[in-house]
PDB file of N, CA and C in Angstrom:
ATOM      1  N   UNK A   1      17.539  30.884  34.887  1.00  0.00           N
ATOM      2  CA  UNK A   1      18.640  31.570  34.251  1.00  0.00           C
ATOM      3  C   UNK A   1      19.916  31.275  35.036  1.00  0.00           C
ATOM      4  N   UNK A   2      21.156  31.107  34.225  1.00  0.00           N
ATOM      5  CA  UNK A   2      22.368  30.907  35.433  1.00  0.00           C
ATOM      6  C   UNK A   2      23.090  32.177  35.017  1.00  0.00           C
ATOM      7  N   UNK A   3      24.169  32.120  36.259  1.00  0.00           N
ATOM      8  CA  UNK A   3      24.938  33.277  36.575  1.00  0.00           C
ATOM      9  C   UNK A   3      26.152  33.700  35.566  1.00  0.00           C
ATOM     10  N   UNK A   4      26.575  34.570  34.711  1.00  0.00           N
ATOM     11  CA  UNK A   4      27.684  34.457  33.986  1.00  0.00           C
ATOM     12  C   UNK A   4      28.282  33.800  34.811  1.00  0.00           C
ATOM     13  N   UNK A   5      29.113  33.967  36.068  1.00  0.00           N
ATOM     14  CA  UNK A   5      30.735  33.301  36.604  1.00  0.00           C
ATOM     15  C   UNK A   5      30.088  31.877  36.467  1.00  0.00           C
ATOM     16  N   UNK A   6      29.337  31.286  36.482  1.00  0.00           N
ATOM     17  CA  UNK A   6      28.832  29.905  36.322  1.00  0.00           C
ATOM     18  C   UNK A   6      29.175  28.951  34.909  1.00  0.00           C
ATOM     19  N   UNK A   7      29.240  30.321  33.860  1.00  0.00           N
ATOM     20  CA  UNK A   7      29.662  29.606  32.628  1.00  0.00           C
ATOM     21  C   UNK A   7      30.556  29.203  32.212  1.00  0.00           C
ATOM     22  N   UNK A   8      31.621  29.204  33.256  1.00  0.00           N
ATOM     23  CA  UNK A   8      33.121  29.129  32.898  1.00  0.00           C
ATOM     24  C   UNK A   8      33.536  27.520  32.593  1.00  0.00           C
ATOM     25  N   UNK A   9      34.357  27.348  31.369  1.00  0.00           N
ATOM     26  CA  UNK A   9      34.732  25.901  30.567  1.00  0.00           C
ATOM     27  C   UNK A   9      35.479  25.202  32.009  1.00  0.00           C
ATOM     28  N   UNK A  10      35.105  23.889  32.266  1.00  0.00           N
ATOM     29  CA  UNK A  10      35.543  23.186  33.066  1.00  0.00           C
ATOM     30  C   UNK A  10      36.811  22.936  32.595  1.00  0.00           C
ATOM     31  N   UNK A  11      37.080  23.044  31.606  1.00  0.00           N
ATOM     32  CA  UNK A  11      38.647  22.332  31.491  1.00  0.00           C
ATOM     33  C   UNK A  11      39.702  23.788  31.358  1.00  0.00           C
ATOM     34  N   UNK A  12      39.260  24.754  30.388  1.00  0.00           N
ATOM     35  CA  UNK A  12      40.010  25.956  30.473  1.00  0.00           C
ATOM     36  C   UNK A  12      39.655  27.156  31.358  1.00  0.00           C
ATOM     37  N   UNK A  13      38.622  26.973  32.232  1.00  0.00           N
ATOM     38  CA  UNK A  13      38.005  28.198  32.811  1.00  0.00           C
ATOM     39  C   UNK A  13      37.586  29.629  32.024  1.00  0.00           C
ATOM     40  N   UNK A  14      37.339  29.328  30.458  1.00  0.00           N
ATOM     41  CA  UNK A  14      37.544  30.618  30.011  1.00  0.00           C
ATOM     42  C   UNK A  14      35.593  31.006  29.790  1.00  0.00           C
ATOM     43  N   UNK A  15      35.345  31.901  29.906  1.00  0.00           N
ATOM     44  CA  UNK A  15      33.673  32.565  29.932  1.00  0.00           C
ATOM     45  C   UNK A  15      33.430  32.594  28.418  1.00  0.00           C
ATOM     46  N   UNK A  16      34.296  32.586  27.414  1.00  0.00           N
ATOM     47  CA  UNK A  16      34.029  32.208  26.039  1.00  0.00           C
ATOM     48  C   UNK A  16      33.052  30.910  25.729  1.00  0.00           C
ATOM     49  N   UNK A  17      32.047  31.043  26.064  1.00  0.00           N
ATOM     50  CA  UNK A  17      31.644  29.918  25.572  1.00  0.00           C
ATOM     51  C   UNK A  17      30.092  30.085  25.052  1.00  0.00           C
ATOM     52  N   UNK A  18      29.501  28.835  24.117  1.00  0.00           N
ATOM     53  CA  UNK A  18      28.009  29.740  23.571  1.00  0.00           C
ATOM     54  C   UNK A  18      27.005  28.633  24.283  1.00  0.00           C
ATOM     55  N   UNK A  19      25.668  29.092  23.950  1.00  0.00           N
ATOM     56  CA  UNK A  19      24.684  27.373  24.134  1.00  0.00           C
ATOM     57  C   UNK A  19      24.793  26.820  22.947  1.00  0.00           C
ATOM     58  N   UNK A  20      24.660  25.889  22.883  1.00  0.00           N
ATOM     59  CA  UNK A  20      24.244  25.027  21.683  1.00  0.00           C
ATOM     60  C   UNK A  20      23.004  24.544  21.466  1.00  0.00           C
ATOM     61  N   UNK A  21      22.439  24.634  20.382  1.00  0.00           N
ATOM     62  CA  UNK A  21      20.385  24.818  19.939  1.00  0.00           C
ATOM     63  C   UNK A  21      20.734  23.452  19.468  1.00  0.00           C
ATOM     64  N   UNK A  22      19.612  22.624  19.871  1.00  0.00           N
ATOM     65  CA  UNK A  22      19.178  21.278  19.068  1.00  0.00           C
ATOM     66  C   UNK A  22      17.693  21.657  18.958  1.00  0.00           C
ATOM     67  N   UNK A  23      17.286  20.885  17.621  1.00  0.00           N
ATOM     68  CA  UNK A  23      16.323  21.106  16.604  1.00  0.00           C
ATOM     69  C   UNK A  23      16.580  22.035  15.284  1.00  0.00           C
ATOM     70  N   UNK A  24      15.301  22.051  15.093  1.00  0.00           N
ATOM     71  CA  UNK A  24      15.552  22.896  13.370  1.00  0.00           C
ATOM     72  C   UNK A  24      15.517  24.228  13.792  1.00  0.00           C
ATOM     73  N   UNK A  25      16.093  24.870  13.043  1.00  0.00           N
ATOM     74  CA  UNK A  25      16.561  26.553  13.515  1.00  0.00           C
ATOM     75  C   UNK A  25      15.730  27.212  12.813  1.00  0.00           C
ATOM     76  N   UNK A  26      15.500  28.198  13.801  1.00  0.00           N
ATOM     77  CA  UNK A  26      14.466  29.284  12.510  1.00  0.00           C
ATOM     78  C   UNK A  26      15.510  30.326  12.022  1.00  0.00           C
ATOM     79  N   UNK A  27      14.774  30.917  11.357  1.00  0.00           N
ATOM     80  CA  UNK A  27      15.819  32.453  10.525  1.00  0.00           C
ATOM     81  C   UNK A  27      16.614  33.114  12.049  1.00  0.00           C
ATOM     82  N   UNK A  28      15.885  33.365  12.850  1.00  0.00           N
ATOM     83  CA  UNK A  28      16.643  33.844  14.085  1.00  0.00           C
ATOM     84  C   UNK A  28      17.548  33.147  14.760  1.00  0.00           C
ATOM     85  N   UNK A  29      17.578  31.581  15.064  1.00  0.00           N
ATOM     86  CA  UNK A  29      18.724  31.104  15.442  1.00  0.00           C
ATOM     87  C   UNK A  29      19.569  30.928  14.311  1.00  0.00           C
ATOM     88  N   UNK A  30      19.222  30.849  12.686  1.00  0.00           N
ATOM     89  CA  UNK A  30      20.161  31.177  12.299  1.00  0.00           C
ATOM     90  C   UNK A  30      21.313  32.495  12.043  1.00  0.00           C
ATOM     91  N   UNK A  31      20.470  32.826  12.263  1.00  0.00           N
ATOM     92  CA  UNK A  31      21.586  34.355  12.018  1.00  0.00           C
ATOM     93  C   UNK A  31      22.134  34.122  13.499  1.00  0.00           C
ATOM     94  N   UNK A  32      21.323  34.127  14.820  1.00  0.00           N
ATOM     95  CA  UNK A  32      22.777  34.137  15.372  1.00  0.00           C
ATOM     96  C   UNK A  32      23.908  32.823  15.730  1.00  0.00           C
ATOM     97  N   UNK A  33      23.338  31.747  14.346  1.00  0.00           N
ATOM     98  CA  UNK A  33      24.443  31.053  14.576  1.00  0.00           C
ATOM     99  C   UNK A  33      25.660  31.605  13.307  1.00  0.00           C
ATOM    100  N   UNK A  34      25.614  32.265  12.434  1.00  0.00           N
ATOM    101  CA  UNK A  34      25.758  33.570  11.283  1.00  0.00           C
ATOM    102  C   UNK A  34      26.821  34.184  12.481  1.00  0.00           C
ATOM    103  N   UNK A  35      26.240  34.966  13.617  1.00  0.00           N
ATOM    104  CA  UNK A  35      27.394  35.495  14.430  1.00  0.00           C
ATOM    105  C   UNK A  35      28.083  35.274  15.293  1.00  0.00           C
ATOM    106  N   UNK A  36      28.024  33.860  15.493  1.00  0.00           N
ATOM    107  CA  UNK A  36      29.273  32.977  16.857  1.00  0.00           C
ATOM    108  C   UNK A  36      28.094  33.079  18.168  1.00  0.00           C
ATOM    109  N   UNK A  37      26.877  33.713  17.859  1.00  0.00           N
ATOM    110  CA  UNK A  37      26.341  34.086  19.460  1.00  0.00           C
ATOM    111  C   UNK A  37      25.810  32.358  19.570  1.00  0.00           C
ATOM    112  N   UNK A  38      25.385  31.005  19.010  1.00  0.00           N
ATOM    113  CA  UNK A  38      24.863  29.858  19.373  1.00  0.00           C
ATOM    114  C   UNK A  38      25.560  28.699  18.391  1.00  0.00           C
ATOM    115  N   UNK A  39      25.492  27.847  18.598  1.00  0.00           N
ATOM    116  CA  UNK A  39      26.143  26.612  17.715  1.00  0.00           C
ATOM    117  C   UNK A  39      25.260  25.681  17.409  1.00  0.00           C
ATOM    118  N   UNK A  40      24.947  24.961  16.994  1.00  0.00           N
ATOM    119  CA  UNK A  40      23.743  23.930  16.261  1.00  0.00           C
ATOM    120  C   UNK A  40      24.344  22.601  16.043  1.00  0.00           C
ATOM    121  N   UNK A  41      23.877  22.041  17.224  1.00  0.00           N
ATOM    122  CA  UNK A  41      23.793  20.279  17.537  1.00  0.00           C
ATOM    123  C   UNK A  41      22.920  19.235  17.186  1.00  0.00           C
ATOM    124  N   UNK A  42      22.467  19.876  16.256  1.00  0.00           N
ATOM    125  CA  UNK A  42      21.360  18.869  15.076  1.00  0.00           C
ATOM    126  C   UNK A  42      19.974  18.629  15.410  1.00  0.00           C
ATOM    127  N   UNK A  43      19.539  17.839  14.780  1.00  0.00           N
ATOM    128  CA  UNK A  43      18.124  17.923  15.577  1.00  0.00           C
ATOM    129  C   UNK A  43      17.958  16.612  16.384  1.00  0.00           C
ATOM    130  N   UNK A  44      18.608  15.762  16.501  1.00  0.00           N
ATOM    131  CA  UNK A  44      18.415  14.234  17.364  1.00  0.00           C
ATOM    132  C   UNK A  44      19.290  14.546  18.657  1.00  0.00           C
ATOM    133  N   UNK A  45      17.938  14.672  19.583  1.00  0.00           N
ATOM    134  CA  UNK A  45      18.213  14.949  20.775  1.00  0.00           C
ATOM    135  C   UNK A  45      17.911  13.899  21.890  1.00  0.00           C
ATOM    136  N   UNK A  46      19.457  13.990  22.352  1.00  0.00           N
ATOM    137  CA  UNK A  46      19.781  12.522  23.465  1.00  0.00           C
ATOM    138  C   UNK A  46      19.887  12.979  24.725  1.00  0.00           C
ATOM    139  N   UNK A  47      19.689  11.859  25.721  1.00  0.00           N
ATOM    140  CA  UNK A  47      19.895  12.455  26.814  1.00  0.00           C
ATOM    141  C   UNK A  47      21.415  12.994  27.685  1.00  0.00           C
ATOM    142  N   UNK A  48      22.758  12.360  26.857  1.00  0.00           N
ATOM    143  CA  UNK A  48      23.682  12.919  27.132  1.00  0.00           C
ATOM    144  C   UNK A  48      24.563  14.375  26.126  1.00  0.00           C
ATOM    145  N   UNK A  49      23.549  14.925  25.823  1.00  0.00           N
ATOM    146  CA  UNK A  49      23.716  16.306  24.792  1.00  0.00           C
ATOM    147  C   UNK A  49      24.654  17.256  25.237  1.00  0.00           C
ATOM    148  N   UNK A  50      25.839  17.631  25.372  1.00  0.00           N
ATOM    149  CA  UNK A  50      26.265  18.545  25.844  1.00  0.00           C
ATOM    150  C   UNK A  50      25.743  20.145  25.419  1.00  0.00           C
ATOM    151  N   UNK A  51      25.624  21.147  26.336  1.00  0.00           N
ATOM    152  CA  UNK A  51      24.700  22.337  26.052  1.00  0.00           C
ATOM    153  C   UNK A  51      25.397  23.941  25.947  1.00  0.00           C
ATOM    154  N   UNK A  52      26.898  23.444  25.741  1.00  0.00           N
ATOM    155  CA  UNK A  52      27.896  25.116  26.157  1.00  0.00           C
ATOM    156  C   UNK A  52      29.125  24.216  24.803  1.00  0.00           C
ATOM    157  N   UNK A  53      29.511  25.237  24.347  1.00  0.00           N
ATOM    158  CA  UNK A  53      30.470  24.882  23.396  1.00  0.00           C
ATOM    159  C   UNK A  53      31.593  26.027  23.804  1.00  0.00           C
ATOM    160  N   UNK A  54      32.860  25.681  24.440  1.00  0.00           N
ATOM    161  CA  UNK A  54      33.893  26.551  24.722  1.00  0.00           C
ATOM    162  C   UNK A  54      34.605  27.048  23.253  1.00  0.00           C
ATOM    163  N   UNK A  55      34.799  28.299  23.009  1.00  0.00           N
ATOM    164  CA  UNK A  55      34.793  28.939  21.809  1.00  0.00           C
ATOM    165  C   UNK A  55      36.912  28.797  22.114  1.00  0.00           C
ATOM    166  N   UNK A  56      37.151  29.087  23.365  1.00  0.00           N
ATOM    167  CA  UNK A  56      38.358  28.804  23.546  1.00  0.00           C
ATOM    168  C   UNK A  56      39.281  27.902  23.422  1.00  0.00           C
ATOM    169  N   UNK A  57      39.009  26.874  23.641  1.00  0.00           N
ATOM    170  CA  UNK A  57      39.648  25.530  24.268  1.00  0.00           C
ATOM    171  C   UNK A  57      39.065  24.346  22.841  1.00  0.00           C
ATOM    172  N   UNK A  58      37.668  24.634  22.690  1.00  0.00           N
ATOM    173  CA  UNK A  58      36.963  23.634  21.982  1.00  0.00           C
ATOM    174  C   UNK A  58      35.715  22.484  22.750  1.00  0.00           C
ATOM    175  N   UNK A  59      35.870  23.029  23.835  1.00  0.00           N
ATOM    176  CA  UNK A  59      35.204  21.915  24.830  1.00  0.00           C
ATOM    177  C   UNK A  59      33.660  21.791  24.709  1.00  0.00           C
ATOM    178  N   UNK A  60      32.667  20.855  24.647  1.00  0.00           N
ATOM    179  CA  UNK A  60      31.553  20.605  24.768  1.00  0.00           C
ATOM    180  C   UNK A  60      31.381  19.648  25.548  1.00  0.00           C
ATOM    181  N   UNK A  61      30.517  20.584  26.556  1.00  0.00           N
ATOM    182  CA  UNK A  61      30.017  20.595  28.409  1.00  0.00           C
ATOM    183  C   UNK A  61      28.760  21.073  28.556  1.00  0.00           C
ATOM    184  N   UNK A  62      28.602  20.536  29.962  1.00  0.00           N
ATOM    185  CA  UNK A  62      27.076  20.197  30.497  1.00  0.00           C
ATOM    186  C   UNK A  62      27.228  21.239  31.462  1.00  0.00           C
ATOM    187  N   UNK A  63      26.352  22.041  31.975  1.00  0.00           N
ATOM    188  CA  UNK A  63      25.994  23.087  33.049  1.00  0.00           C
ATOM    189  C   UNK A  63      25.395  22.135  33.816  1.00  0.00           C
ATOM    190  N   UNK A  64      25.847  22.288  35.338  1.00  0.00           N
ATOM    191  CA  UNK A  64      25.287  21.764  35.954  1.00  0.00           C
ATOM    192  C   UNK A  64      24.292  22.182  37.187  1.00  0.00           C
TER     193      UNK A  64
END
């Protein structure tokens, strides 16, 4: 698990930000992609995937 202060957007510093789900979503990741809580990066999963989508800025970033 990481630390909230850890989630902060590298480019805007703002804690607004969600994970992003790759694969097929069930009824539960859909609804909470329904409420801003996850974002959906398709199902073809690469090894440079970014995994945080800054809700602020727009940024898609890697936790490191």
């Amino acid at each position: 698990m990481t630390a909230v202060g850890s989630l902060k957007c590298p480019l805007c510093k703002s804690n607004d930000n969600i994970p992003i789900f790759y694969g097929f979503p069930t009824q539960l990741v859909q609804q909470a992609v329904e409420k801003g809580e996850i974002e959906l990066g398709g199902c073809v999963v690469h090894e440079k995937r970014p995994s945080r989508h800054c809700k602020n800025c727009g940024h898609y970033f890697t936790l490191k």
